[in-house]
Protein backbone atom coordinates (compact mmCIF):
# COMPACT_ATOMS: atom_id res chain seq x y z
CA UNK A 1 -85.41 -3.82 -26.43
CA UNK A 2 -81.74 -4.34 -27.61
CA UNK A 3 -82.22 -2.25 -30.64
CA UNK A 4 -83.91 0.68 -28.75
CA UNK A 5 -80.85 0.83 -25.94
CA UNK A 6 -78.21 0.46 -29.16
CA UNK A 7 -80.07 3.38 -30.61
CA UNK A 8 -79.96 5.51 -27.35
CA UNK A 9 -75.74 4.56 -27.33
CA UNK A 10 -75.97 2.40 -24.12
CA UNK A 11 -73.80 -0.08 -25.83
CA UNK A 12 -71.04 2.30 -25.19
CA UNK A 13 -71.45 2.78 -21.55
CA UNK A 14 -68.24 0.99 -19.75
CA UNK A 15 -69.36 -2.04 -18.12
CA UNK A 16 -69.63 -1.50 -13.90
CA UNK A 17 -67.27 -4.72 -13.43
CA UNK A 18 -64.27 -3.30 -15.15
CA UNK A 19 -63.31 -0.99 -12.23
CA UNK A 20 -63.76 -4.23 -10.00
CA UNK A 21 -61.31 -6.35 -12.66
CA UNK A 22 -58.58 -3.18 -12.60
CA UNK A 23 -59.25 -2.93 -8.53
CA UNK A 24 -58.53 -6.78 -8.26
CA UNK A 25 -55.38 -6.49 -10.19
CA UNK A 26 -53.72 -3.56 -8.74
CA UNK A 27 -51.73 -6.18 -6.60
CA UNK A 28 -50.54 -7.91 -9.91
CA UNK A 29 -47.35 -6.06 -10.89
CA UNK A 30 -46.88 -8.01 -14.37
CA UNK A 31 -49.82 -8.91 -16.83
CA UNK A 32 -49.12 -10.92 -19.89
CA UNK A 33 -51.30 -12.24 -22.29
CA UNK A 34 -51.53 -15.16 -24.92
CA UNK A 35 -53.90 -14.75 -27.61
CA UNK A 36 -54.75 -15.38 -31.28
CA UNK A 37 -57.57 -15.32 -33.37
CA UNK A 38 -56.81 -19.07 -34.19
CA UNK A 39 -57.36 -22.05 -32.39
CA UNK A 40 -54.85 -24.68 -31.90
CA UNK A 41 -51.71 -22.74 -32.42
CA UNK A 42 -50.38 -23.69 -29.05
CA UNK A 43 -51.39 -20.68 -26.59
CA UNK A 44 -51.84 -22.65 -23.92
CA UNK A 45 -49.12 -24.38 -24.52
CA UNK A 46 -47.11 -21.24 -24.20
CA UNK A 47 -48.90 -19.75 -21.39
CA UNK A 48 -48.00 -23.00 -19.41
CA UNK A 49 -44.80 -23.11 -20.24
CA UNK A 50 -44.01 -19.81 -19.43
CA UNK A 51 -46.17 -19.87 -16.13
CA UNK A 52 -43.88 -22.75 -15.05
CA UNK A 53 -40.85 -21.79 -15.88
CA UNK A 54 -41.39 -17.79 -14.45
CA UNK A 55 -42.24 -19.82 -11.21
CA UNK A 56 -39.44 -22.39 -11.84
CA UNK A 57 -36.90 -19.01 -11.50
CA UNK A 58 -38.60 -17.59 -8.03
CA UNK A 59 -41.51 -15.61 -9.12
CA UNK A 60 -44.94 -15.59 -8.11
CA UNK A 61 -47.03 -16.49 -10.68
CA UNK A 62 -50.58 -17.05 -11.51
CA UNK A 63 -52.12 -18.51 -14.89
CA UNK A 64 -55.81 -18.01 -15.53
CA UNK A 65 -56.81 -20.14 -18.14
CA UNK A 66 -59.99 -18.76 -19.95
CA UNK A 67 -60.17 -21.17 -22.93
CA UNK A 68 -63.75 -21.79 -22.30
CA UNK A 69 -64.22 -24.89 -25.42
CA UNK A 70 -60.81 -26.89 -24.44
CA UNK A 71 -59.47 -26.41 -20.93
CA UNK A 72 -55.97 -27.45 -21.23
CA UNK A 73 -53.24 -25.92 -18.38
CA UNK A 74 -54.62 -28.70 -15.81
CA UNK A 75 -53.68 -31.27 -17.95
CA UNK A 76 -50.34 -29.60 -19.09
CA UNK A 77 -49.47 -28.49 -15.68
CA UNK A 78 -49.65 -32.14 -14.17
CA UNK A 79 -53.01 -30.84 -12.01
CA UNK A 80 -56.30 -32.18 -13.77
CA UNK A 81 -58.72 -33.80 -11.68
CA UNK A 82 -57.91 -30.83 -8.71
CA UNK A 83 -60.60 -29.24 -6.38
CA UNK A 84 -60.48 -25.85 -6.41
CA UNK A 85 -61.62 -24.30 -3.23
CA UNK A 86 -64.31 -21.79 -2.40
CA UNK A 87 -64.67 -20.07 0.69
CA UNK A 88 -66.41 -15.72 1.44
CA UNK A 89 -63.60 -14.40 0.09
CA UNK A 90 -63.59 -16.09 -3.21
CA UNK A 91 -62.48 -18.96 -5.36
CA UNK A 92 -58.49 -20.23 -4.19
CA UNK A 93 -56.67 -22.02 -7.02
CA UNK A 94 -55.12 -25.23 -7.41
CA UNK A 95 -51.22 -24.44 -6.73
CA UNK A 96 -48.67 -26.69 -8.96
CA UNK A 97 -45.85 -28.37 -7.27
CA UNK A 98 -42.54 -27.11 -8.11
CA UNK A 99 -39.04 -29.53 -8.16
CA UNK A 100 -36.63 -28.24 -6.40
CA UNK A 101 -34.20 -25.16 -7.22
CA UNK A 102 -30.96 -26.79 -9.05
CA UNK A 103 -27.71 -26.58 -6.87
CA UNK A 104 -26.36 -22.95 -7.16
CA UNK A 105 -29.75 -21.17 -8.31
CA UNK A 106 -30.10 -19.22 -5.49
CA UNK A 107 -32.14 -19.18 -2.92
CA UNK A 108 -34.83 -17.08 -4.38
CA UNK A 109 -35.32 -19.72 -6.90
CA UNK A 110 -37.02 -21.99 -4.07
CA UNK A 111 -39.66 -18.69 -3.33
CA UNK A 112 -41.66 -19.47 -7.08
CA UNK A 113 -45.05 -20.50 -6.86
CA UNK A 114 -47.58 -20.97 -9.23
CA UNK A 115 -51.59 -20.73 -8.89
CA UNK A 116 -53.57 -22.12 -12.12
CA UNK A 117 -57.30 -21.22 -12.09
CA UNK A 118 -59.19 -22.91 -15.12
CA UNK A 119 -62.77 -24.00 -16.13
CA UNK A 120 -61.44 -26.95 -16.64
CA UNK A 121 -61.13 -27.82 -12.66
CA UNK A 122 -65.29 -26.94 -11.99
CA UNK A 123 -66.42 -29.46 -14.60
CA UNK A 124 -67.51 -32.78 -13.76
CA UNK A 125 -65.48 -34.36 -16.18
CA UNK A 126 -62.10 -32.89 -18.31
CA UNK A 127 -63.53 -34.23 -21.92
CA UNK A 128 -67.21 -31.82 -20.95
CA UNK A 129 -67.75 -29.25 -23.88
CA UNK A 130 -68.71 -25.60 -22.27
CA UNK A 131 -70.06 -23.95 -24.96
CA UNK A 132 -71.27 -20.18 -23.90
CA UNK A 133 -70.96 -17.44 -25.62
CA UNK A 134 -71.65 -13.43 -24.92
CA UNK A 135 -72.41 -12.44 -21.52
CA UNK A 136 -72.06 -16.01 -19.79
CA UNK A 137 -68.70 -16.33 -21.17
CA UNK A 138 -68.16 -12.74 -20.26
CA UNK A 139 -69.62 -13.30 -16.41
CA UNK A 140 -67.29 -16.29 -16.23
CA UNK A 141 -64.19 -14.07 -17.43
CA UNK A 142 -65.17 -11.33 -15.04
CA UNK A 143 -66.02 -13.89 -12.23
CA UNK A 144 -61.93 -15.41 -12.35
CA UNK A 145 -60.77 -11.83 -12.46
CA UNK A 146 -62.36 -10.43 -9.35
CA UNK A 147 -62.90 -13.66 -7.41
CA UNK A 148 -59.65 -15.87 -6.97
């Protein structure tokens, strides 16, 4: 069946959910993204970092952590073990505590706040392997995107 639909090019047609993912964001004014096409050269790391200290400065800022295998920005972000909350309108994520503006940052610096949505806060346990590949990794990606 998968040959016969790659043969008649429906491999090509664009995927229903992606005008629900670029609907969802419209309300995001900045998108960045960490990749590489190695493991364990610190992207979450960065993404974390930077997360925190965009928030640190007064922004609003959201980190969606989609490392699937290893889960880390919970653990890095001082939130692991958090409950993340689901109600009609969607999933809500777990929101990391700030410290306080220093003296004489302004006092848009006290307005940050950063949401973290990650696998890692629906497993049962942090040290759980999710292996998936293809479209269950996919439906999970597309699931954070429209639904928190």
């Amino acid at each position: 069946a998968n040959q016969k639909a790659c043969a008649a090019g429906a491999g090509r047609e664009e995927d229903p959910a992606v005008a629900d993912v670029a609907r969802h964001l419209t309300g995001v004014k900045r998108k960045v993204l960490v990749l590489s096409g190695k493991g364990g050269v610190g992207k979450s790391t960065v993404a974390s970092q930077l997360a925190f200290g965009l928030a640190a400065k007064g922004l609003r800022v959201g980190l969606l952590d989609i490392d699937i295998c290893g889960p880390s920005a919970p653990l890095m972000l001082g939130v692991q073990g958090a409950a993340v909350h689901s109600s009609a309108s969607g999933w809500s994520p777990v929101w990391v505590s700030l410290p306080p503006a220093p003296a004489g940052a302004g006092a848009e610096a006290d307005d940050g706040e950063l949401g973290v949505m990650s696998i890692g806060f629906l497993l049962p346990d942090a040290d759980d392997a999710v292996i998936w590949r293809g479209p269950r990794k996919n439906g999970l990606i597309k699931q954070f995107l429209t639904d928190v």
